[in-house]
N, C-alpha and C. Protein backbone atom coordinates (compact mmCIF):
# COMPACT_ATOMS: atom_id res chain seq x y z
N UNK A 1 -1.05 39.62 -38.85
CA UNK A 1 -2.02 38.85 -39.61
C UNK A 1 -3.42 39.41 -39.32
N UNK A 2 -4.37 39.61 -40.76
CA UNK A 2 -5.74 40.74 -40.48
C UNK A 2 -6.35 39.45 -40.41
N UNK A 3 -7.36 39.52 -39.29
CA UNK A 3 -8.68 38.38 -39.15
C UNK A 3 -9.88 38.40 -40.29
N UNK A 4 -10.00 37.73 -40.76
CA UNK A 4 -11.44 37.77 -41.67
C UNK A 4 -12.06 37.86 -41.06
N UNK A 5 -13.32 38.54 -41.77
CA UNK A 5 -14.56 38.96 -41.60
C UNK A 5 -15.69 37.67 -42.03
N UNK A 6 -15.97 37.01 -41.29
CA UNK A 6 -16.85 35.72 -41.30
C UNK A 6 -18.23 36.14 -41.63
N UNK A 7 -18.82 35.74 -42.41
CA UNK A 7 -20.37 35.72 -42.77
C UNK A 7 -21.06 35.29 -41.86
N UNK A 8 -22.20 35.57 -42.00
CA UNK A 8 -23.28 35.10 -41.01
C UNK A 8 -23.35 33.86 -40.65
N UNK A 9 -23.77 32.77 -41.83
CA UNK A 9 -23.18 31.76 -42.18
C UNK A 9 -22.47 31.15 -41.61
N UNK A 10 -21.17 31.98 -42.02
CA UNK A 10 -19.72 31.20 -41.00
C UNK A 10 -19.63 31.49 -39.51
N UNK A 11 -20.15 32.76 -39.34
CA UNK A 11 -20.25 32.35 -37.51
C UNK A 11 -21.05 31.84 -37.42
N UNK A 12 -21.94 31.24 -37.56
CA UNK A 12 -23.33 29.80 -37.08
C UNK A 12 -22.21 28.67 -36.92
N UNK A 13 -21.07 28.67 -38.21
CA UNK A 13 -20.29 27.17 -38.29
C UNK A 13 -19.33 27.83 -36.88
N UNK A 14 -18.68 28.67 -36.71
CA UNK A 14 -17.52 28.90 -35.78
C UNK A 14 -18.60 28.79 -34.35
N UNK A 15 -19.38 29.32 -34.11
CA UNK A 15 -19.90 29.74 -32.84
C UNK A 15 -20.05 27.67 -32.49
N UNK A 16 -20.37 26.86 -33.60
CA UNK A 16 -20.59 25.23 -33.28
C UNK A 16 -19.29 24.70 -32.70
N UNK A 17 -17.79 25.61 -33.38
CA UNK A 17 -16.57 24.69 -33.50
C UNK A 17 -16.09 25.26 -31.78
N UNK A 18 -16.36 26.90 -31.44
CA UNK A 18 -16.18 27.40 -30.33
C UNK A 18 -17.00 26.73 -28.78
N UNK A 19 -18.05 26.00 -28.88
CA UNK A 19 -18.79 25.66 -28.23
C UNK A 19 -17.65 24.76 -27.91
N UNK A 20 -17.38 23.94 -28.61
CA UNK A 20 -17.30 22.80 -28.79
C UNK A 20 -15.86 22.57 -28.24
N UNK A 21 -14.63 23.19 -28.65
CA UNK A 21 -13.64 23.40 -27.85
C UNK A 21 -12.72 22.57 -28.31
N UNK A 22 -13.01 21.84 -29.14
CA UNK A 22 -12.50 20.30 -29.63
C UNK A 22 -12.14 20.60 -31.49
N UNK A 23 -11.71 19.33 -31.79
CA UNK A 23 -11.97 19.53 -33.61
C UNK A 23 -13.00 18.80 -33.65
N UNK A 24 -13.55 19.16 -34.93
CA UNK A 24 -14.70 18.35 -35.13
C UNK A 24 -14.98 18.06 -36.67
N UNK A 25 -15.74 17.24 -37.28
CA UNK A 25 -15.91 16.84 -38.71
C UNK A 25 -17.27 17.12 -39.29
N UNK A 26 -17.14 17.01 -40.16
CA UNK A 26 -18.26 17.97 -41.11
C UNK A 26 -19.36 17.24 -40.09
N UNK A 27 -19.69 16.12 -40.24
CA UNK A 27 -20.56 15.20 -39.63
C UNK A 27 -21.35 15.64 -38.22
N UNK A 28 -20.26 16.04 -37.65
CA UNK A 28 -20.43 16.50 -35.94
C UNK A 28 -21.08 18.18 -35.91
N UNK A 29 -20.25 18.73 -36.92
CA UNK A 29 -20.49 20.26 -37.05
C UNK A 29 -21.92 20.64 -37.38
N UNK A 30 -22.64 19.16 -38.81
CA UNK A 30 -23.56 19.21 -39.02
C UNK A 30 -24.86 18.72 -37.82
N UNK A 31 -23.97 17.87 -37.00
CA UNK A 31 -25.41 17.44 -36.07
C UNK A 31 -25.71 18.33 -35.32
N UNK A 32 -24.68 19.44 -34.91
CA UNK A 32 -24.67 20.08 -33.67
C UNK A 32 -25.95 21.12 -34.45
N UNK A 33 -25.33 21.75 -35.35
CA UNK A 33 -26.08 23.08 -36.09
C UNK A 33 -27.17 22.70 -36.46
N UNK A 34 -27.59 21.20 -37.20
CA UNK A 34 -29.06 20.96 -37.19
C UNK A 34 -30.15 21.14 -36.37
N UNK A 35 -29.73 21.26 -34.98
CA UNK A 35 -30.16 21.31 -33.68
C UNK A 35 -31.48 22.26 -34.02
N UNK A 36 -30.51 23.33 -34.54
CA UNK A 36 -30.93 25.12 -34.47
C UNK A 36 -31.56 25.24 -35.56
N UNK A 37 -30.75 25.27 -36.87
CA UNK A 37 -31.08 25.46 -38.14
C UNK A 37 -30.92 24.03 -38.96
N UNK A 38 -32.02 24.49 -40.10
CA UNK A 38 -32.58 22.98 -41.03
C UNK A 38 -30.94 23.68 -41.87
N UNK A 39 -30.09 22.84 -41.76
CA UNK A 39 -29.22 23.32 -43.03
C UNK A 39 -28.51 21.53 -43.35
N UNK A 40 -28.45 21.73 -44.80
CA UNK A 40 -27.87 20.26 -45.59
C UNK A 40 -26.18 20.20 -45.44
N UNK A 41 -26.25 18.98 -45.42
CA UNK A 41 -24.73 18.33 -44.96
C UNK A 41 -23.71 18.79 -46.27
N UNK A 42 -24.32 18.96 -47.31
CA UNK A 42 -23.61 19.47 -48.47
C UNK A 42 -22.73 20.87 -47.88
N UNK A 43 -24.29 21.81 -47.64
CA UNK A 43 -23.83 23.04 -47.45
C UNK A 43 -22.82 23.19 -46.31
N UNK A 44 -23.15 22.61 -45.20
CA UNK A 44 -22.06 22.64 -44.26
C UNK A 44 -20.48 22.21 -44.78
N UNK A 45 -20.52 21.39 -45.33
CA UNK A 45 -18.95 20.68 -46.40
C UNK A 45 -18.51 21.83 -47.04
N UNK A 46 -19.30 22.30 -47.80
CA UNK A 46 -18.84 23.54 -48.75
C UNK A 46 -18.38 24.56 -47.73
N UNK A 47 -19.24 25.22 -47.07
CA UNK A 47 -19.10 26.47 -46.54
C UNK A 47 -17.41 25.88 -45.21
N UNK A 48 -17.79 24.94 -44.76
CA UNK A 48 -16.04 24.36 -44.02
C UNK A 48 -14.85 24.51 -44.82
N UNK A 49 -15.08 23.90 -46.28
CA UNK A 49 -13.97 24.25 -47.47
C UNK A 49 -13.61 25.30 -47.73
N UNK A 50 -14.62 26.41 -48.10
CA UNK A 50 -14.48 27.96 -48.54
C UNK A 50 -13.76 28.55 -46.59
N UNK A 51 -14.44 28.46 -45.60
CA UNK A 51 -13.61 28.69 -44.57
C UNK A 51 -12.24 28.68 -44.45
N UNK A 52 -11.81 27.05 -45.11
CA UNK A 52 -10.33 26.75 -44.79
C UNK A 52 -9.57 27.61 -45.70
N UNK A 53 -10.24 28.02 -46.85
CA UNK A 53 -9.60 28.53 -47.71
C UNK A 53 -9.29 30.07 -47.42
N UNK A 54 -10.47 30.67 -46.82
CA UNK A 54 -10.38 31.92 -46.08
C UNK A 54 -9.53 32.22 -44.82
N UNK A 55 -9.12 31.33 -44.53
CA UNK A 55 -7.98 31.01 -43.20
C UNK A 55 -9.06 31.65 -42.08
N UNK A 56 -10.26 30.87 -41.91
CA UNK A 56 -10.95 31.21 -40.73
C UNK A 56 -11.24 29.33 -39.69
N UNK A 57 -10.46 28.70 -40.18
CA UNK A 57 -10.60 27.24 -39.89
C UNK A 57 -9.57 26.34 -40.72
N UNK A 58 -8.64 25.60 -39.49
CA UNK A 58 -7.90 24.93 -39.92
C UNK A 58 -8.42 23.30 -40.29
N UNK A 59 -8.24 22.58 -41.02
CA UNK A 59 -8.66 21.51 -41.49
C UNK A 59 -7.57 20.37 -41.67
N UNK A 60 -7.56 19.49 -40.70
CA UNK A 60 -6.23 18.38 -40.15
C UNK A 60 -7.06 17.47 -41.36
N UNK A 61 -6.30 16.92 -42.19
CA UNK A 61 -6.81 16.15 -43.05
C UNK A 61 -5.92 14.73 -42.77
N UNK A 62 -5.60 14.36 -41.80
CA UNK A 62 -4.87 13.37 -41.39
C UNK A 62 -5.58 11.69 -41.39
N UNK A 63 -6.49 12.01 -40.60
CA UNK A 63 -7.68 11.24 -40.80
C UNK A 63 -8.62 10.84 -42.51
N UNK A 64 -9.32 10.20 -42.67
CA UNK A 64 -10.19 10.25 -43.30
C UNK A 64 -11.27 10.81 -43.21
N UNK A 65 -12.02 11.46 -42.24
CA UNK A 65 -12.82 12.21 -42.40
C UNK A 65 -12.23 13.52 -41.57
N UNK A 66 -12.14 14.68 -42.16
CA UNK A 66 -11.24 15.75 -42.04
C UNK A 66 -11.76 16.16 -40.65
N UNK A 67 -10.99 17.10 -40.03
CA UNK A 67 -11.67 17.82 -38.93
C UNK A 67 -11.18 19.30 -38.79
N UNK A 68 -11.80 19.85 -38.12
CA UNK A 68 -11.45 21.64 -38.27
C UNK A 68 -11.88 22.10 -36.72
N UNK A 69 -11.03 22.97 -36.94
CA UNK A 69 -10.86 24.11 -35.41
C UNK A 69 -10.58 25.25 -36.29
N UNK A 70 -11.30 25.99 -35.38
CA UNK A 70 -10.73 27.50 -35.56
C UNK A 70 -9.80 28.19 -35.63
N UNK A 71 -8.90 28.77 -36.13
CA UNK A 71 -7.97 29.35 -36.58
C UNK A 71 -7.89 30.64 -35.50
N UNK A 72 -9.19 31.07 -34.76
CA UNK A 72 -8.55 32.53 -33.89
C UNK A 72 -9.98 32.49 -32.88
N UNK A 73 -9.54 32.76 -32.00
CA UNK A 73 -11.03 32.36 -30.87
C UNK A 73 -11.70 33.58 -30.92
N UNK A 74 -12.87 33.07 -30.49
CA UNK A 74 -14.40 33.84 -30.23
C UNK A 74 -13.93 35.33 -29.90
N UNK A 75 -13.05 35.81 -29.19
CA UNK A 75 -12.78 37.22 -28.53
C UNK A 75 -12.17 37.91 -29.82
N UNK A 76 -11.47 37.21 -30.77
CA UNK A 76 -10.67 38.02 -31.65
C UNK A 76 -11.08 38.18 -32.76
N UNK A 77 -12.15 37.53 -33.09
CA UNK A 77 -13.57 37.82 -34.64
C UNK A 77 -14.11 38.88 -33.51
N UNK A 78 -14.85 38.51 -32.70
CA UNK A 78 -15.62 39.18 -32.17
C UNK A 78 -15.10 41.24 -32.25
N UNK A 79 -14.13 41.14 -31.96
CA UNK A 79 -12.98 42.52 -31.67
C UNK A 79 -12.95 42.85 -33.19
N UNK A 80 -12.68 42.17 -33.78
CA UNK A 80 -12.69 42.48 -35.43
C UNK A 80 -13.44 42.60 -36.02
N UNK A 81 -15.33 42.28 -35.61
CA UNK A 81 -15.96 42.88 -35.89
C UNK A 81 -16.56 43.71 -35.84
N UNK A 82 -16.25 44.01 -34.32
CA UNK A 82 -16.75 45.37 -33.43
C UNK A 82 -16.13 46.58 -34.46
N UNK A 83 -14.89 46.27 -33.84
CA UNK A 83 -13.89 47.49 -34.86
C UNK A 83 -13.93 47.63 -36.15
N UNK A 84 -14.73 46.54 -36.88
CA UNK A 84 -15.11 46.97 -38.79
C UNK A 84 -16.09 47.38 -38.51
N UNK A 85 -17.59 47.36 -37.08
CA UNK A 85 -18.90 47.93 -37.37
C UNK A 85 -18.44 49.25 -37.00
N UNK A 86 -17.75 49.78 -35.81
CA UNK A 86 -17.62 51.26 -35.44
C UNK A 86 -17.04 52.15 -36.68
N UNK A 87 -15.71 51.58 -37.45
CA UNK A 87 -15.58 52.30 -38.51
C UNK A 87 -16.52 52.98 -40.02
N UNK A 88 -17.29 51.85 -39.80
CA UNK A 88 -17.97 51.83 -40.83
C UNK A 88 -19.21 52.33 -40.87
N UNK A 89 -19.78 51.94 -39.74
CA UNK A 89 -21.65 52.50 -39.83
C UNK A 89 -21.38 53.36 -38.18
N UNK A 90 -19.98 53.76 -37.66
CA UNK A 90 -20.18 54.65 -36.56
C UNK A 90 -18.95 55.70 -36.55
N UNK A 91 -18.86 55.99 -38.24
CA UNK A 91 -17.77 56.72 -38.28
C UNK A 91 -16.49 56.74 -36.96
N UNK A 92 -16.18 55.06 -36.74
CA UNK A 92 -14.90 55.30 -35.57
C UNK A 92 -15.47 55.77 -34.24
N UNK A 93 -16.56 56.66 -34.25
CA UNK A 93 -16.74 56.35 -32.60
C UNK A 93 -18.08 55.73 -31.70
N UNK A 94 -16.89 54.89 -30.85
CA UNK A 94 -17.22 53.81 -30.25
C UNK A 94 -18.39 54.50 -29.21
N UNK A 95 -18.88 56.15 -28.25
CA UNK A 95 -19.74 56.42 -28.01
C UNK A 95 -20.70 56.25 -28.45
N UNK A 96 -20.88 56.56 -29.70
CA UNK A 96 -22.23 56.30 -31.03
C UNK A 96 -22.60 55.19 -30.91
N UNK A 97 -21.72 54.45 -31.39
CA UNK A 97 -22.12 52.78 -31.66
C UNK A 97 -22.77 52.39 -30.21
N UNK A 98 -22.36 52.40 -28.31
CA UNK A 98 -22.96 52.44 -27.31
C UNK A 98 -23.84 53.05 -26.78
N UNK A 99 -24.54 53.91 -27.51
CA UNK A 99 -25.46 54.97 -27.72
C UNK A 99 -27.04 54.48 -28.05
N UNK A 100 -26.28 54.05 -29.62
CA UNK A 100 -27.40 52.96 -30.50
C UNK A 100 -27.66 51.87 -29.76
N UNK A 101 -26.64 50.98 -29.28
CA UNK A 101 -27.20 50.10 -28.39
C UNK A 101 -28.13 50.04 -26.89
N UNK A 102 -28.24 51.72 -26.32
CA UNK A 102 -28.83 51.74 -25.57
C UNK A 102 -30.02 52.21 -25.50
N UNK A 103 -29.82 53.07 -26.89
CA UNK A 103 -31.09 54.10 -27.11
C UNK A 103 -32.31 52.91 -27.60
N UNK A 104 -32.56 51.51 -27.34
CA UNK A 104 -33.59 50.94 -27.68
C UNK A 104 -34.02 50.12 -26.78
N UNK A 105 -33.40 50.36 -25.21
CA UNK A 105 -34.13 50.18 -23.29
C UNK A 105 -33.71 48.90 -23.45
N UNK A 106 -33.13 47.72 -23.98
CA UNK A 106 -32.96 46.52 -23.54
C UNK A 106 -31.94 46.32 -22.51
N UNK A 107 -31.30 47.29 -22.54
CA UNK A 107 -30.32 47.03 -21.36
C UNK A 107 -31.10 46.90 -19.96
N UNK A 108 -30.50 45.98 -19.37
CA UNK A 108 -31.40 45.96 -17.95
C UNK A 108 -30.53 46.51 -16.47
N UNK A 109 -30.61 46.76 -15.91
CA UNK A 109 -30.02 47.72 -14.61
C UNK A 109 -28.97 46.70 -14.52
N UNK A 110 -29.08 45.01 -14.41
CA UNK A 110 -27.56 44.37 -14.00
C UNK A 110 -27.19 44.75 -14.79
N UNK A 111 -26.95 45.07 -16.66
CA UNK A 111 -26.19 45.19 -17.69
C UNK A 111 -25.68 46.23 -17.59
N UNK A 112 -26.43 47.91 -17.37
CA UNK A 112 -25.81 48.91 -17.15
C UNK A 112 -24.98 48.90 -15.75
N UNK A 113 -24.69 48.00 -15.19
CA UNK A 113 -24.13 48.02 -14.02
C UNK A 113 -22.67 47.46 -14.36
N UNK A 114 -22.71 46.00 -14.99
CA UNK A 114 -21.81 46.22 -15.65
C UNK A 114 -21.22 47.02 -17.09
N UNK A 115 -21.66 47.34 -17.57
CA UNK A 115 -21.09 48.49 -18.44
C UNK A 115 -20.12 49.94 -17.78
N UNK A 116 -20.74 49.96 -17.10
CA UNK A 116 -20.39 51.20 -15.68
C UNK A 116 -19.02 50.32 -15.25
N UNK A 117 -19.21 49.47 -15.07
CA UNK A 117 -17.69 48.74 -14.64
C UNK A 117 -16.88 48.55 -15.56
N UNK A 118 -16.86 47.84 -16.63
CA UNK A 118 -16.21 48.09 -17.82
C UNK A 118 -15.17 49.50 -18.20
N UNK A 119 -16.66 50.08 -18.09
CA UNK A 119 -15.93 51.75 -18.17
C UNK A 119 -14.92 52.01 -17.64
N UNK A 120 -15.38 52.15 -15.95
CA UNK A 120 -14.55 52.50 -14.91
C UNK A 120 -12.80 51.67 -14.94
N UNK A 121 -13.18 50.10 -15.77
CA UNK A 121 -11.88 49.33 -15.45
C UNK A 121 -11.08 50.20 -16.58
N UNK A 122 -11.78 50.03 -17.89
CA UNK A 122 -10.89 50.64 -19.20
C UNK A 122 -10.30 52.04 -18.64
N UNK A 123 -10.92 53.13 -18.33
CA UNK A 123 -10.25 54.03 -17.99
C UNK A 123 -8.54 54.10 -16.73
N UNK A 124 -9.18 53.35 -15.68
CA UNK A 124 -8.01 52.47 -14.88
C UNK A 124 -7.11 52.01 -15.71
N UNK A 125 -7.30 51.38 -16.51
CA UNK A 125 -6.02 50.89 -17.44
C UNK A 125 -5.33 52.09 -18.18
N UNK A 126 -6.05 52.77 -18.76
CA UNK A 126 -5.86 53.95 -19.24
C UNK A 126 -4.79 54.93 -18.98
N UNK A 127 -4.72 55.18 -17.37
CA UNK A 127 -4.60 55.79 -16.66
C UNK A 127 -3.05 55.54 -16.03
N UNK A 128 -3.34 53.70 -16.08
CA UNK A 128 -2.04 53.17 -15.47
C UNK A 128 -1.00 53.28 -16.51
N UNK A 129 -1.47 53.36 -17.73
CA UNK A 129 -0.26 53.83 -18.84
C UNK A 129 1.05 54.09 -19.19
């Protein structure tokens, strides 16, 4: 099963439902995200509907006022989008794409420290093959 590719949009709604850990209803989804962004209770309803329909959020309609969870956690959009940006704007390699992210100094010495570990573990795995 291929993961959708969530809009901007829709990760603002997933990153609320992931926080959150729970199901939740348009109502709740909307108080949380108002927090951050001015967005209308309409739009939140709609964009939850078009979700369920996209199989990026399941919607228990058991209740009277519906509730929704996520359909695939934070690590596995996340992986699916990594791997549609490297193909696409890093012709497939993943050096490039870590390249761009460094070539603009925000990394700070703890970050390249872990990155350096990362490395070191992936290759270990690699290795143990």
């Amino acid at each position: 099963m291929s993961t959708p590719q969530p809009t901007e949009g829709e990760l603002a709604l997933l990153r609320v439902l992931w926080a959150r850990k729970a199901p939740m209803t348009v109502r709740e989804v909307h108080a949380d995200l108002s927090k951050s962004k001015d967005t209308a209770y309409t739009t939140v309803l709609k964009m939850l509907t078009i979700m369920a329909d996209k199989g990026l959020v399941h919607r228990d309609e058991s209740e009277r006022s519906h509730a929704y969870t996520p359909v695939h956690p934070e690590p596995v959009v996340q992986r699916s989008l990594v791997k549609d940006l490297v193909r696409r704007a890093f012709a497939g390699s993943a050096a490039t794409l870590v390249q761009r992210a460094l070539d603009d100094g925000v990394a700070s010495e703890q970050e390249l420290d872990e990155i350096a570990r990362m490395i070191a573990e992936a290759k270990a795995r690699r290795q143990a093959k």
